[in-house]
PDB file of N, CA and C in Angstrom:
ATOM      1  N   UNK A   1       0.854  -1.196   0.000  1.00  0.00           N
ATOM      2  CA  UNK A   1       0.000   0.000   0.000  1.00  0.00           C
ATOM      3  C   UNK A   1       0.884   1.239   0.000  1.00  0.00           C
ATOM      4  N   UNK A   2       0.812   1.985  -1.158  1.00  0.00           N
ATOM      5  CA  UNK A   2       1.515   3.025  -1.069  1.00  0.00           C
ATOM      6  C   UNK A   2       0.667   4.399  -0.056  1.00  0.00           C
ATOM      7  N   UNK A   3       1.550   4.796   0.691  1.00  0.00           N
ATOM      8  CA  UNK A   3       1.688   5.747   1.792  1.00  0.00           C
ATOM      9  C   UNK A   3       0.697   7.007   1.623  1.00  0.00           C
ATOM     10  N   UNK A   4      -0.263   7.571   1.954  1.00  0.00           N
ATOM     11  CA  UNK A   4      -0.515   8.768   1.271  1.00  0.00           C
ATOM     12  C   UNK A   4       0.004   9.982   1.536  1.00  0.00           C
ATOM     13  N   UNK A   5       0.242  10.972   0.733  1.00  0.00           N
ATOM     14  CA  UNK A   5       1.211  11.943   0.805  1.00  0.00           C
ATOM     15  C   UNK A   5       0.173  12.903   2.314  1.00  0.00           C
ATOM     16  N   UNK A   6       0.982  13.085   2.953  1.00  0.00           N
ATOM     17  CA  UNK A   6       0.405  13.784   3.751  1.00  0.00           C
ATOM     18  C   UNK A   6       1.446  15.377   4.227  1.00  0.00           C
ATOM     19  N   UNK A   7       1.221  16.549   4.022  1.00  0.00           N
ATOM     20  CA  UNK A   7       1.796  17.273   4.080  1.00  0.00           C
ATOM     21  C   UNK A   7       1.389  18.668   5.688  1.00  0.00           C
ATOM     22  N   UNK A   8       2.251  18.775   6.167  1.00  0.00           N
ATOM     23  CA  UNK A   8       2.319  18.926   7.673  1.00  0.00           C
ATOM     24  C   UNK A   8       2.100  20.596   7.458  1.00  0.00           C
ATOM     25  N   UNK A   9       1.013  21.037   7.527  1.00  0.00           N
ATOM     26  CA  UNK A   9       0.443  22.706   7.437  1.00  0.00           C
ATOM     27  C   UNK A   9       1.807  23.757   7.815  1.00  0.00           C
ATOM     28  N   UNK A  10       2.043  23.251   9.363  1.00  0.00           N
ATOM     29  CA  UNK A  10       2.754  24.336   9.709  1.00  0.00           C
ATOM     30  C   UNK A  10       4.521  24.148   9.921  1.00  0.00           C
ATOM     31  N   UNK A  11       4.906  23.344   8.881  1.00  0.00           N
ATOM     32  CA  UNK A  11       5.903  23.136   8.748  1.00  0.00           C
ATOM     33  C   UNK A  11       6.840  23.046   7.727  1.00  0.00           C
ATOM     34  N   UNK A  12       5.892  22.505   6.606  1.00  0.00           N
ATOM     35  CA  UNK A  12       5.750  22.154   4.974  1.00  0.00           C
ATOM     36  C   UNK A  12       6.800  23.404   4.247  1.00  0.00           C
ATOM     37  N   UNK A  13       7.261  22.879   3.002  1.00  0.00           N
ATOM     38  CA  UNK A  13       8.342  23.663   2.351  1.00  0.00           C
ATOM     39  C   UNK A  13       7.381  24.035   1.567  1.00  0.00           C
ATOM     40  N   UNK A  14       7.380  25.505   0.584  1.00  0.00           N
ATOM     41  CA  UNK A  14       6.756  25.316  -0.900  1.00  0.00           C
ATOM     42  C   UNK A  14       6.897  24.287  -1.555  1.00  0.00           C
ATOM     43  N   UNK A  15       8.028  23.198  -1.459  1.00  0.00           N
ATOM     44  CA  UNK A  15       8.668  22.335  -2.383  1.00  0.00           C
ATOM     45  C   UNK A  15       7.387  21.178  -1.815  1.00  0.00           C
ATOM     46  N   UNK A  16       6.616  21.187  -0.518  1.00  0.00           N
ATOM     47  CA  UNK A  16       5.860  20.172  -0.105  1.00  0.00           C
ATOM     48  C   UNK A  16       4.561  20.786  -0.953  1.00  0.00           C
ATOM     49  N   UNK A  17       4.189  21.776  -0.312  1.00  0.00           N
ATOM     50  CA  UNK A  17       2.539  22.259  -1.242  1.00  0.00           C
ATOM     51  C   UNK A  17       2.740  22.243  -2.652  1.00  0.00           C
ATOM     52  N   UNK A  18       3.995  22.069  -3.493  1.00  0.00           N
ATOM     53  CA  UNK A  18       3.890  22.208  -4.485  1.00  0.00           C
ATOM     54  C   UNK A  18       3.544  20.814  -5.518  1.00  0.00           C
ATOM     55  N   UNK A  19       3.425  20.122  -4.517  1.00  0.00           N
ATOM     56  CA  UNK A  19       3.182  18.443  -4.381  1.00  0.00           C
ATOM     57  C   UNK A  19       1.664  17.719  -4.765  1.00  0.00           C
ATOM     58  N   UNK A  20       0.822  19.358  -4.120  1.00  0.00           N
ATOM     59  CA  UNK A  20      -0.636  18.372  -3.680  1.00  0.00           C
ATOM     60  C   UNK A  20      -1.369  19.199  -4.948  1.00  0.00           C
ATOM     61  N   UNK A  21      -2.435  18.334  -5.320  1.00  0.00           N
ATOM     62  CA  UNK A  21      -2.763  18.322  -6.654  1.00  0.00           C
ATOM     63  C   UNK A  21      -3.780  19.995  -6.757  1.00  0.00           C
ATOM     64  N   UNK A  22      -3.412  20.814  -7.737  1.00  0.00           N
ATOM     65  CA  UNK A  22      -3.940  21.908  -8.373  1.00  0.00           C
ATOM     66  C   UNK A  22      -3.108  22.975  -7.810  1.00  0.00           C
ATOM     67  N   UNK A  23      -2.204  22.822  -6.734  1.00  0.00           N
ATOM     68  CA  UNK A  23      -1.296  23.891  -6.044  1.00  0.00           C
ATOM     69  C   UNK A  23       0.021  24.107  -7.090  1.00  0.00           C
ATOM     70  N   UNK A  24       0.435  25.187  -7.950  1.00  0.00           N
ATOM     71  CA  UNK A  24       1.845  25.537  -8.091  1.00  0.00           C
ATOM     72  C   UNK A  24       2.430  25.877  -7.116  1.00  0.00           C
ATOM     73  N   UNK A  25       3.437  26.363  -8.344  1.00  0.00           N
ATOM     74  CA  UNK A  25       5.044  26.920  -7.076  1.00  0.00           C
ATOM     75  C   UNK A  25       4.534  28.560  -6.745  1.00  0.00           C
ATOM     76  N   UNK A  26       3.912  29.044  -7.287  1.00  0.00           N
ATOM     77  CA  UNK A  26       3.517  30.116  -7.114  1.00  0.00           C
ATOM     78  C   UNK A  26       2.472  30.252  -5.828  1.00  0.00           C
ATOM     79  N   UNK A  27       1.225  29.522  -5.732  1.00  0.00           N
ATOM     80  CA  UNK A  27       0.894  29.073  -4.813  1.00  0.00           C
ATOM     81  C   UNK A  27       0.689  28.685  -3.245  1.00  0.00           C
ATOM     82  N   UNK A  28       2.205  27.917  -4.003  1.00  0.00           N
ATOM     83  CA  UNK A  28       2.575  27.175  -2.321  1.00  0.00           C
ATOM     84  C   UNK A  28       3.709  27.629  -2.022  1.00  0.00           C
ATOM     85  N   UNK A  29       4.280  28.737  -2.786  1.00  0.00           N
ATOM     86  CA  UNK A  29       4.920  29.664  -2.085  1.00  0.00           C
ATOM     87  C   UNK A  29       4.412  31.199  -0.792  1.00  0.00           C
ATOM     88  N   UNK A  30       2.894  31.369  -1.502  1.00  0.00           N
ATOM     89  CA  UNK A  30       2.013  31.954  -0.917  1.00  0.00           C
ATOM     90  C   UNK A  30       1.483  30.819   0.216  1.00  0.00           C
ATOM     91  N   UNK A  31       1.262  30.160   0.141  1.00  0.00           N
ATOM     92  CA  UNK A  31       0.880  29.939   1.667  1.00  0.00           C
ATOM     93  C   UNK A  31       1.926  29.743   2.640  1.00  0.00           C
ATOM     94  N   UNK A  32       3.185  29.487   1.953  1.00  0.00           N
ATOM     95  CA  UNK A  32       4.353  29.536   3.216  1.00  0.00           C
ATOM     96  C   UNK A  32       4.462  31.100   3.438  1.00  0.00           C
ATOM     97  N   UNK A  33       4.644  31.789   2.746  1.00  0.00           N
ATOM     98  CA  UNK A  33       4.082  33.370   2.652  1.00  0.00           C
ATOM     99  C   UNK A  33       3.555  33.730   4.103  1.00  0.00           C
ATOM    100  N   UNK A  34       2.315  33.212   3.773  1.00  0.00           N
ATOM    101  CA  UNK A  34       1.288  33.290   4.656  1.00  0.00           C
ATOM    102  C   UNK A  34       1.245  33.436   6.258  1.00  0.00           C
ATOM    103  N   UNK A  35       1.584  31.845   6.046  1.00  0.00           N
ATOM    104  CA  UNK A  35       2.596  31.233   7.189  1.00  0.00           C
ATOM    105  C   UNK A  35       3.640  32.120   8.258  1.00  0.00           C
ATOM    106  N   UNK A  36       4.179  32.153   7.381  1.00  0.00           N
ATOM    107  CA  UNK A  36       5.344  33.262   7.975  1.00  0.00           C
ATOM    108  C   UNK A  36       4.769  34.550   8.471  1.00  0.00           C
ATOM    109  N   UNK A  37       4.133  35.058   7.632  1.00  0.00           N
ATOM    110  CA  UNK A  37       3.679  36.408   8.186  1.00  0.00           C
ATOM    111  C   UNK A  37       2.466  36.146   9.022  1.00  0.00           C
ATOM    112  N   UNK A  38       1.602  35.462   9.168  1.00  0.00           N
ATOM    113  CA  UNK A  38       0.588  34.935  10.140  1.00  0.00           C
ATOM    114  C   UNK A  38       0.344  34.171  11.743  1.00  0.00           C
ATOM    115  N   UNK A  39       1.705  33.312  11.139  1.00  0.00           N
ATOM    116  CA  UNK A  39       1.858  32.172  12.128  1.00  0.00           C
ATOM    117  C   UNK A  39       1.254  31.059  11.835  1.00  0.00           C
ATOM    118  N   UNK A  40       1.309  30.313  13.169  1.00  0.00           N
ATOM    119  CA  UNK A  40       1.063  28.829  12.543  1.00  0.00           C
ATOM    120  C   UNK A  40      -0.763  28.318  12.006  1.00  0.00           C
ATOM    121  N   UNK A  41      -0.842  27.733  11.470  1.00  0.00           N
ATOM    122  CA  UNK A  41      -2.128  27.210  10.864  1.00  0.00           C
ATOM    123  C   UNK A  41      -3.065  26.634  12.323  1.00  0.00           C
ATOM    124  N   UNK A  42      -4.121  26.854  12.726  1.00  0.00           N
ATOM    125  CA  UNK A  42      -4.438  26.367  13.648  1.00  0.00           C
ATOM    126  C   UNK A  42      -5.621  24.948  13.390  1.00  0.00           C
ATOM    127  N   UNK A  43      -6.274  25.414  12.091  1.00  0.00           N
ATOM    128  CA  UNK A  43      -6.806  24.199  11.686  1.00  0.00           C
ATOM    129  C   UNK A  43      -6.614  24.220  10.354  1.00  0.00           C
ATOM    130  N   UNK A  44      -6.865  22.743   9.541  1.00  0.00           N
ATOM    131  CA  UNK A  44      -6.871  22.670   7.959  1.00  0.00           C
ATOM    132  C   UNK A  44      -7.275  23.692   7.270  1.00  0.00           C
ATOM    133  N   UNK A  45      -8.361  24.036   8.109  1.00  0.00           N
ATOM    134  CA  UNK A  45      -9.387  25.390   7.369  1.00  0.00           C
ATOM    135  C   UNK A  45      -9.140  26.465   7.093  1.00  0.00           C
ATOM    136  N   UNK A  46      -7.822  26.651   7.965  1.00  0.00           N
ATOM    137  CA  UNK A  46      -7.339  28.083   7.990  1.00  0.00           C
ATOM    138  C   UNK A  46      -6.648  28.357   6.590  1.00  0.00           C
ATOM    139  N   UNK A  47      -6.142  27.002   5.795  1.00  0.00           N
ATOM    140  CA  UNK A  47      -5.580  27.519   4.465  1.00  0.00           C
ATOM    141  C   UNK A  47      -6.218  28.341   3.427  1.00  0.00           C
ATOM    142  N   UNK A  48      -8.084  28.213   4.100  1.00  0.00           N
ATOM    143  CA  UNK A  48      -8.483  29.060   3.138  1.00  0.00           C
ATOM    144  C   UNK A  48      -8.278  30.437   3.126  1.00  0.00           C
ATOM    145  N   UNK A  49      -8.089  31.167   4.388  1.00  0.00           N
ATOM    146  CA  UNK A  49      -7.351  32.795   4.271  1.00  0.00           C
ATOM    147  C   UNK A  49      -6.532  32.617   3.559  1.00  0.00           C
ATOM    148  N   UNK A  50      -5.656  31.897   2.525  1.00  0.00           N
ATOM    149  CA  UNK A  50      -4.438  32.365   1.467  1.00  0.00           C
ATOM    150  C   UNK A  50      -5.222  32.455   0.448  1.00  0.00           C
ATOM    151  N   UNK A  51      -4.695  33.288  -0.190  1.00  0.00           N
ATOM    152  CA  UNK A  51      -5.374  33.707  -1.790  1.00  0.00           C
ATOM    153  C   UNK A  51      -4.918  32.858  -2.569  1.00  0.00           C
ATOM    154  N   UNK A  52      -6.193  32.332  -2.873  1.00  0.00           N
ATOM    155  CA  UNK A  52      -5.967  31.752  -4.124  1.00  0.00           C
ATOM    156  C   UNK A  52      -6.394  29.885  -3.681  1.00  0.00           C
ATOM    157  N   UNK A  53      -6.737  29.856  -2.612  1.00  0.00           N
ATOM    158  CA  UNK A  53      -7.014  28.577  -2.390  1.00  0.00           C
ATOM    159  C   UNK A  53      -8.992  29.136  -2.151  1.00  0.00           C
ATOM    160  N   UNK A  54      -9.800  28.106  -3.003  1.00  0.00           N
ATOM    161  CA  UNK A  54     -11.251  28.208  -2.844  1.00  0.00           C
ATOM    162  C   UNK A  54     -11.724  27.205  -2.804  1.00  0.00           C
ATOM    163  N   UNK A  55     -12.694  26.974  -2.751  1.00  0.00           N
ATOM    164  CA  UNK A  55     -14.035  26.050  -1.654  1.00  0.00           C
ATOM    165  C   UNK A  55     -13.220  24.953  -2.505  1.00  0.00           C
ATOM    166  N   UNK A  56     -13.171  24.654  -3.958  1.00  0.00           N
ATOM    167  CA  UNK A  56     -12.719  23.239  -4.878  1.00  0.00           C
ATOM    168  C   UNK A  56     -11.640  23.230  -4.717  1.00  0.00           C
ATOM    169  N   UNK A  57     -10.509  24.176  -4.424  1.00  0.00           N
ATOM    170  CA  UNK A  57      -9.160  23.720  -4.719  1.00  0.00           C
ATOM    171  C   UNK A  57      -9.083  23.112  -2.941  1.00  0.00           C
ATOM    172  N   UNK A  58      -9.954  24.061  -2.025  1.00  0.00           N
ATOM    173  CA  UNK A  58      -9.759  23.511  -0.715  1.00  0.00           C
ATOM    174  C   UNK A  58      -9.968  21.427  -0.494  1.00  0.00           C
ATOM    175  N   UNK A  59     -11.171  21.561  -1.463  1.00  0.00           N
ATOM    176  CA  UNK A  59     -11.861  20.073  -1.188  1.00  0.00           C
ATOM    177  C   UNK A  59     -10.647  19.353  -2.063  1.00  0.00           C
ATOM    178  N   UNK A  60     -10.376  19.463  -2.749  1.00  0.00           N
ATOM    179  CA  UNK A  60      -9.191  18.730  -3.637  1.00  0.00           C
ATOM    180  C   UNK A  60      -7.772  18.309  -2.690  1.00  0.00           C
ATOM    181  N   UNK A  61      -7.739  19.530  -1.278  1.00  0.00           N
ATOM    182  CA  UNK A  61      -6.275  19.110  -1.208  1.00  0.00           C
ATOM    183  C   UNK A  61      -6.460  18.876   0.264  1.00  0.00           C
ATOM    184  N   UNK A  62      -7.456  18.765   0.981  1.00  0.00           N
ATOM    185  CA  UNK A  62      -7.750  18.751   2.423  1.00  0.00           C
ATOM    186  C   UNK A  62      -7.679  17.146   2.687  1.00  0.00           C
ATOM    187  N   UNK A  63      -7.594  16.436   2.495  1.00  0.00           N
ATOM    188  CA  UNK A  63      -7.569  15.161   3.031  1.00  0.00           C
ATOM    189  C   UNK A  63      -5.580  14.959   2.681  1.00  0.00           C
ATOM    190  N   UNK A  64      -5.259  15.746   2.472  1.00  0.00           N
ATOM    191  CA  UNK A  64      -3.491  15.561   2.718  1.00  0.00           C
ATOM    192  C   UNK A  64      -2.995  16.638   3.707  1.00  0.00           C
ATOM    193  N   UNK A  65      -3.939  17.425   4.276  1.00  0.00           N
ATOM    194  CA  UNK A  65      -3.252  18.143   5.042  1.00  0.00           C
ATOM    195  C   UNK A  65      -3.189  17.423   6.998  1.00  0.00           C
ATOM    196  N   UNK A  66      -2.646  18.012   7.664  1.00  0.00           N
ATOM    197  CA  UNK A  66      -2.414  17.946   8.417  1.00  0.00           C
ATOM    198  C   UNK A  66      -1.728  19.280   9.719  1.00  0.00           C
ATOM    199  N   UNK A  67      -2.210  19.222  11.023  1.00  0.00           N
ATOM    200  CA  UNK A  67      -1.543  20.564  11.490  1.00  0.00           C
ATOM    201  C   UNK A  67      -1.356  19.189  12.594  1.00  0.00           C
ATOM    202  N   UNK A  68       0.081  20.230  12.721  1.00  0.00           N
ATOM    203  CA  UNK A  68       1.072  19.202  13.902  1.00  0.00           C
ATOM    204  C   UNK A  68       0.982  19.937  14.825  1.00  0.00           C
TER     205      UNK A  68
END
């Protein structure tokens, strides 16, 4: 059984979000962006304050996220 990619909210490289399906590098450079200037993610949900993530791209990539 291959592993499912699971990528860790408040820790993750762009090089990780740039991984999960419909996210570029452009992207998932903005939510480390985000990150940084915000602080840490407190739930999955919170990725939706980054621009550019919406209700479909949210449902597309939420079952790989994770907050540690």
């Amino acid at each position: 059984v291959k592993e499912k990619l699971l990528v860790k909210l408040n820790s993750a490289s762009a090089e990780d979000f740039a991984r999960l399906p419909g996210i570029g590098p452009g992207l998932a450079k903005r939510i480390v962006d985000y990150r940084d200037k915000n602080g840490s993610f407190v739930t999955i949900e919170d990725i939706n304050k980054v621009s550019g993530i919406g209700e479909k791209k949210y449902e597309a990539i939420k079952d790989f996220l994770v907050v540690e």
